[in-house]
Protein backbone atom coordinates (compact mmCIF):
# COMPACT_ATOMS: atom_id res chain seq x y z
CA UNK A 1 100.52 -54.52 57.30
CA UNK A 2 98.92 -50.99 57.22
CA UNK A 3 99.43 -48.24 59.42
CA UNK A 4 96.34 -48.47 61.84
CA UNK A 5 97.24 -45.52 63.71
CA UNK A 6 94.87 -42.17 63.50
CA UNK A 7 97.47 -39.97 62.23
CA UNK A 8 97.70 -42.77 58.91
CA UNK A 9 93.33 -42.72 58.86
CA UNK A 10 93.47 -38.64 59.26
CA UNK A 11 95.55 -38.36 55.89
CA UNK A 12 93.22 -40.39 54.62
CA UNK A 13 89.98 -38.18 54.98
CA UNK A 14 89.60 -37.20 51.11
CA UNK A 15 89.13 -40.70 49.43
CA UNK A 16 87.31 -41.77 52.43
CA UNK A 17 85.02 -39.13 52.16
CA UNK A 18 84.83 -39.78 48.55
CA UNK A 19 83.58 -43.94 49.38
CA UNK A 20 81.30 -42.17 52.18
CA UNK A 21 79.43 -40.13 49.17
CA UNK A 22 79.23 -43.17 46.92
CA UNK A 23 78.00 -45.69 49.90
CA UNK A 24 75.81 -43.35 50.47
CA UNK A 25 73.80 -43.64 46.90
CA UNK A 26 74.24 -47.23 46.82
CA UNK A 27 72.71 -47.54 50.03
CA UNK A 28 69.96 -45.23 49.50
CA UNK A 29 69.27 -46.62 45.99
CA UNK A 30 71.39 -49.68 45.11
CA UNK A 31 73.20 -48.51 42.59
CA UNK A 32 76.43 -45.88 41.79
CA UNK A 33 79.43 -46.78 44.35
CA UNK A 34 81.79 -47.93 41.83
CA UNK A 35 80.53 -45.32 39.23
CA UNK A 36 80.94 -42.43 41.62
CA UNK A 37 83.79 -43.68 43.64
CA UNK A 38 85.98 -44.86 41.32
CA UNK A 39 86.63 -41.39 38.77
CA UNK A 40 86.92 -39.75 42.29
CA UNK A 41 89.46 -41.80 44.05
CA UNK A 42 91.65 -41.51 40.78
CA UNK A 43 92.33 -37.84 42.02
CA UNK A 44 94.16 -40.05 44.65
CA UNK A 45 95.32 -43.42 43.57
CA UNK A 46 96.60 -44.87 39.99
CA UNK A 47 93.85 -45.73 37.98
CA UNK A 48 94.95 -49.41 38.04
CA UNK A 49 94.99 -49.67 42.19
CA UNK A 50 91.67 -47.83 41.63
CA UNK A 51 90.08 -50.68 40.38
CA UNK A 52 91.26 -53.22 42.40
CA UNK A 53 90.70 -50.80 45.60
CA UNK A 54 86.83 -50.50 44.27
CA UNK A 55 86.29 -53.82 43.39
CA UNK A 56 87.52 -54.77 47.26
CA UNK A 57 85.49 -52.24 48.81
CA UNK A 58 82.87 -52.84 46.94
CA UNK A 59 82.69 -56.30 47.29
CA UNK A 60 82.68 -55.91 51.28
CA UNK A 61 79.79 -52.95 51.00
CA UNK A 62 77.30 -55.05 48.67
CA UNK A 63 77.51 -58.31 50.46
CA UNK A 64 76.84 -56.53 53.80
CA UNK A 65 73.91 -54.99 51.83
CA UNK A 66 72.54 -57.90 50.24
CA UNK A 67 72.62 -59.49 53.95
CA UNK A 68 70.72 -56.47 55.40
CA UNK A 69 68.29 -56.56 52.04
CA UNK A 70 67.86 -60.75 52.21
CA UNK A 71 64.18 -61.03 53.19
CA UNK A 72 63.20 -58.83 50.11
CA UNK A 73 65.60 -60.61 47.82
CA UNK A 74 63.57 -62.46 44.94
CA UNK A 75 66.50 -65.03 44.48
CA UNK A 76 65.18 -66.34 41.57
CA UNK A 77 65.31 -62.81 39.54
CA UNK A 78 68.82 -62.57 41.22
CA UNK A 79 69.64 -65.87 39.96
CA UNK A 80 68.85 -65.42 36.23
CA UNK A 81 70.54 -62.51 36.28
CA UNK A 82 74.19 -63.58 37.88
CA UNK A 83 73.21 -66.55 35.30
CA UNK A 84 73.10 -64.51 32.65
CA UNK A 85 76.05 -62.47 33.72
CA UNK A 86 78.49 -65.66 33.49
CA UNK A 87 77.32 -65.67 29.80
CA UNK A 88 77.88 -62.29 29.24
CA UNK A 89 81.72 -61.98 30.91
CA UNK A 90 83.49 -63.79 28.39
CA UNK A 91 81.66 -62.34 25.55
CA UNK A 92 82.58 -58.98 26.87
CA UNK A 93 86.15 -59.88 27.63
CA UNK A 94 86.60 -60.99 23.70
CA UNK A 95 84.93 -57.83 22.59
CA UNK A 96 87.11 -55.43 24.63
CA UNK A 97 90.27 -57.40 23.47
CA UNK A 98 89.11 -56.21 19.64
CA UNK A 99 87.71 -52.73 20.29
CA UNK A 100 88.91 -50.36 22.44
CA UNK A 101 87.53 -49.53 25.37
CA UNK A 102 86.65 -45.42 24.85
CA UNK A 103 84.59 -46.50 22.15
CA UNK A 104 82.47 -49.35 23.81
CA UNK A 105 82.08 -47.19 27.04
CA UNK A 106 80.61 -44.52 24.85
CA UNK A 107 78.72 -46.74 21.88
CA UNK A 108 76.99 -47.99 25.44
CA UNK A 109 76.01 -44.78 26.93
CA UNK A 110 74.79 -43.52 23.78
CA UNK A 111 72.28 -46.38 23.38
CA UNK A 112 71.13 -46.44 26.95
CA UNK A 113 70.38 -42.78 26.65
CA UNK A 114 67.98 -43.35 23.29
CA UNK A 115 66.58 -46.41 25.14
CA UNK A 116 66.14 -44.55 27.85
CA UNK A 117 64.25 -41.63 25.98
CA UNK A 118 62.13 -44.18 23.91
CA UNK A 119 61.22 -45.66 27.39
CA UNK A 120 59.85 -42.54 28.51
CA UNK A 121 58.38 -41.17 25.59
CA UNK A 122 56.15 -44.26 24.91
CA UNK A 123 56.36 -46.34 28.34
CA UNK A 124 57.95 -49.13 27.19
CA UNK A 125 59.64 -51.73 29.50
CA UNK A 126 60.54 -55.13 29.57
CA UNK A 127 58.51 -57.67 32.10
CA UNK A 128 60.48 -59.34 35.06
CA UNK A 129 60.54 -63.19 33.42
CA UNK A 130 63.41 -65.12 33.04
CA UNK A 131 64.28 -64.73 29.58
CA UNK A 132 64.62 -60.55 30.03
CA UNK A 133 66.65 -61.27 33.32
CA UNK A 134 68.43 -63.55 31.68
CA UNK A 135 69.19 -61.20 28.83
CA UNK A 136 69.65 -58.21 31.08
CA UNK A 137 72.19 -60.34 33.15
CA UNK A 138 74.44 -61.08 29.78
CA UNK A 139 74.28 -57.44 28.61
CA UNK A 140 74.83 -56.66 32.10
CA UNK A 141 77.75 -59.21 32.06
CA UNK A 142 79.11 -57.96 28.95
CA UNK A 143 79.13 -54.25 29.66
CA UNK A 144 81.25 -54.70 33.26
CA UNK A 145 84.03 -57.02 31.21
CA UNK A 146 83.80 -54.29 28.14
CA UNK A 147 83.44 -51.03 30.07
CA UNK A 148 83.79 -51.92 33.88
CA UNK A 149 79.46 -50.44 34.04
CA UNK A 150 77.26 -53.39 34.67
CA UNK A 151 74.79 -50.77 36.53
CA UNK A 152 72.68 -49.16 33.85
CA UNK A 153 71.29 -52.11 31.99
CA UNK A 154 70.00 -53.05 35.16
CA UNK A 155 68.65 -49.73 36.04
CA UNK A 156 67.31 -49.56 32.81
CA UNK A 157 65.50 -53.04 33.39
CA UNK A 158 64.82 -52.69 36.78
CA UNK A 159 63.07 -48.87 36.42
CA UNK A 160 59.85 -50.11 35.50
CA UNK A 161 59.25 -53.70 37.69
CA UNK A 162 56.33 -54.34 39.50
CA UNK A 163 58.97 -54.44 42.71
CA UNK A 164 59.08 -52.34 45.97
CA UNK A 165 61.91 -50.12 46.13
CA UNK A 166 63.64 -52.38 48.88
CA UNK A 167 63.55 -55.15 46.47
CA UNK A 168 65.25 -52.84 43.99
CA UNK A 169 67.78 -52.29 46.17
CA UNK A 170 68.20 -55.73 47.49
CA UNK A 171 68.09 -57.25 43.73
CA UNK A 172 71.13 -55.11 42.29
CA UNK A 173 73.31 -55.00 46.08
CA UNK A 174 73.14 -58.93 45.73
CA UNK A 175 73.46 -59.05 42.23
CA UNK A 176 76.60 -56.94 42.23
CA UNK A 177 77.97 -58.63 45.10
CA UNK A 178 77.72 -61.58 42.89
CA UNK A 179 79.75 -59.89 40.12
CA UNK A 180 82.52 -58.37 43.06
CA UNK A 181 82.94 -61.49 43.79
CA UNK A 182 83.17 -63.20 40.44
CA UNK A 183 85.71 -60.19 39.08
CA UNK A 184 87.99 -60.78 41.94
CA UNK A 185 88.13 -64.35 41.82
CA UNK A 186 89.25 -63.62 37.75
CA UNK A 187 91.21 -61.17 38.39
CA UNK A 188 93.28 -63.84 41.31
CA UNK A 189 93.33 -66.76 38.96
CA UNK A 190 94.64 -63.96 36.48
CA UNK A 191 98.27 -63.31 39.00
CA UNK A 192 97.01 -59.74 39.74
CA UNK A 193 98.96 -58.28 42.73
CA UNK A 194 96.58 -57.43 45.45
CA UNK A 195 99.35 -56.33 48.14
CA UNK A 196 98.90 -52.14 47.31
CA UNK A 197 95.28 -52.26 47.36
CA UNK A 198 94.86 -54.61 50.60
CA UNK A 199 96.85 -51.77 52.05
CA UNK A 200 94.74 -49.00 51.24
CA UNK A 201 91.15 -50.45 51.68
CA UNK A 202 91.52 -50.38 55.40
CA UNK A 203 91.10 -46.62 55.35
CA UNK A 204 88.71 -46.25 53.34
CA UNK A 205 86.66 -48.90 54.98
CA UNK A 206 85.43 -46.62 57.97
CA UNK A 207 83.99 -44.17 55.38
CA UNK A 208 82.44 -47.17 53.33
CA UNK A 209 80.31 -48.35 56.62
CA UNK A 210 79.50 -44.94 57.63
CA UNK A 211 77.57 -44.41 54.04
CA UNK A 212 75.82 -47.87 54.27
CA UNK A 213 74.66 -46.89 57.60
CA UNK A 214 73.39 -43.35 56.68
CA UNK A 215 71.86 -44.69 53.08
CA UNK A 216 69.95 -47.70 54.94
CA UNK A 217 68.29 -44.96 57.30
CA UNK A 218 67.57 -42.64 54.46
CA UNK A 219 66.13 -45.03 51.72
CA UNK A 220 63.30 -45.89 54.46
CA UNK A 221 62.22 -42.36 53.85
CA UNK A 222 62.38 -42.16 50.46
CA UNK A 223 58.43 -42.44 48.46
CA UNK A 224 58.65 -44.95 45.76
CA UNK A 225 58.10 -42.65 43.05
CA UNK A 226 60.99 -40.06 43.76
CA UNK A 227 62.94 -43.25 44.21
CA UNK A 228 62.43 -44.76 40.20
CA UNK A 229 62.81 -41.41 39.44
CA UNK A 230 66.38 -40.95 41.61
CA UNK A 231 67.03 -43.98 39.73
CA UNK A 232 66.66 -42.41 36.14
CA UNK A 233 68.85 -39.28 37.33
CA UNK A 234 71.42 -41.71 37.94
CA UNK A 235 71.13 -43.31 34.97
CA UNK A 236 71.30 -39.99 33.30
CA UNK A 237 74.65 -39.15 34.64
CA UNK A 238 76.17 -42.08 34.62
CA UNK A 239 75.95 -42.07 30.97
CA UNK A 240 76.71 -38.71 30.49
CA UNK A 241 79.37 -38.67 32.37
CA UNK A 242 81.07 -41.93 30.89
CA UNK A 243 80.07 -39.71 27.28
CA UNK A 244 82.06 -36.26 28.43
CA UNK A 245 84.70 -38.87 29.81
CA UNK A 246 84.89 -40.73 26.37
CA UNK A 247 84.96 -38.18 23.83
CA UNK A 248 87.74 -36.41 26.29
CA UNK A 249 89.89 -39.69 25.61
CA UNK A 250 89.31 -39.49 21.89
């Protein structure tokens, strides 16, 4: 059992404050806690408990999300995608047993940034149907078993759509509480130890639910258009960042 006492959550503060920052994005915009939370809460934990700390916390912070978010959830979007996700997993998983990972993680940044550029330049995006959600969900799928980032395809899909931002929001919170859930349940059936990270998400937990709370007031205030375009500065660092992280590795 933890230490539930306030001297245990006081040393704490720093990752906590680290989950507040990254609740606070995914919240506001529905996307970025693991991307921002996880290189962060490496200054503190191994990179290993890192993921499995994430992947709990995360868990916990989209399905609350996707509850608050449920009466602008288009289910059937959500559907294909998770769909297309279950597709995409083991592809991904066979891929990042042949190649390593720095390479994949930047071979996919790369190409979202050109996409991302030829998107802007010429205004071309794909049309919510169930064949691009579909396809979206297995690259989607393939890039969280291959690089652990399953956000920017679905920023990069989602940019465009004919939704309101809450339904952004509520489409990748339940969508990635779908893939939480799914990556845990793998990573049980696969004997992973869960003892050292059940012991640490309690204090992070308070700093988790204070970010929800703040980006759910905030993203009420935000104007649909500097939201898409909050969403493509995301995008932008995200990749970058996973870039300057790869060719650091090399």
């Amino acid at each position: 059992m933890p230490d539930l006492s306030a001297a245990a959550f006081a040393s704490h503060l720093a990752p906590a404050a680290c989950v507040f920052a990254a609740a606070f994005l995914q919240s506001a915009t529905g996307f970025g806690l693991v991307m921002i939370a996880s290189p962060l809460l490496m200054y503190f934990y191994d990179p290993k408990l890192v993921i499995l700390v994430v992947a709990l916390v995360a868990c916990f912070g989209n399905t609350a999300q996707s509850i608050l978010l449920r009466r602008y959830t288009p289910f059937a979007l959500v559907g294909w995608l998770t769909l297309g996700a279950l597709i995409g997993q083991p592809i991904g998983l066979r891929i990042y047993q042949i190649i390593p990972g720095v390479w994949l993680k930047l071979v996919v940044s790369v190409v979202i940034l050109i996409s991302l550029t030829l998107m802007q330049a010429f205004h071309v995006h794909a049309e919510i149907r169930p064949r691009n959600s579909l396809i979206t969900g297995m690259i989607a799928g393939t890039s969280a078993t291959t690089t652990g980032m399953s956000g920017p395809p679905l920023i990069l899909y989602l940019s465009h759509a004919k939704l309101t931002p809450e339904e952004i929001r509520a489409v990748a919170c339940t969508f990635f509480a779908a893939s939480n859930i799914l990556a845990l349940t793998t990573f049980y059936l696969g004997g992973v130890d869960f003892t050292a990270a059940l012991h640490e998400a309690p204090y992070i937990l308070p700093g988790l639910l204070l970010g929800v709370a703040a980006g759910y007031v905030a993203a009420g205030r935000v104007p649909a258009q500097a939201f898409r375009k909050i969403l493509y500065v995301i995008l932008v660092v995200m990749c970058l960042h996973t870039i300057w992280i790869s060719v650091r590795a090399m």
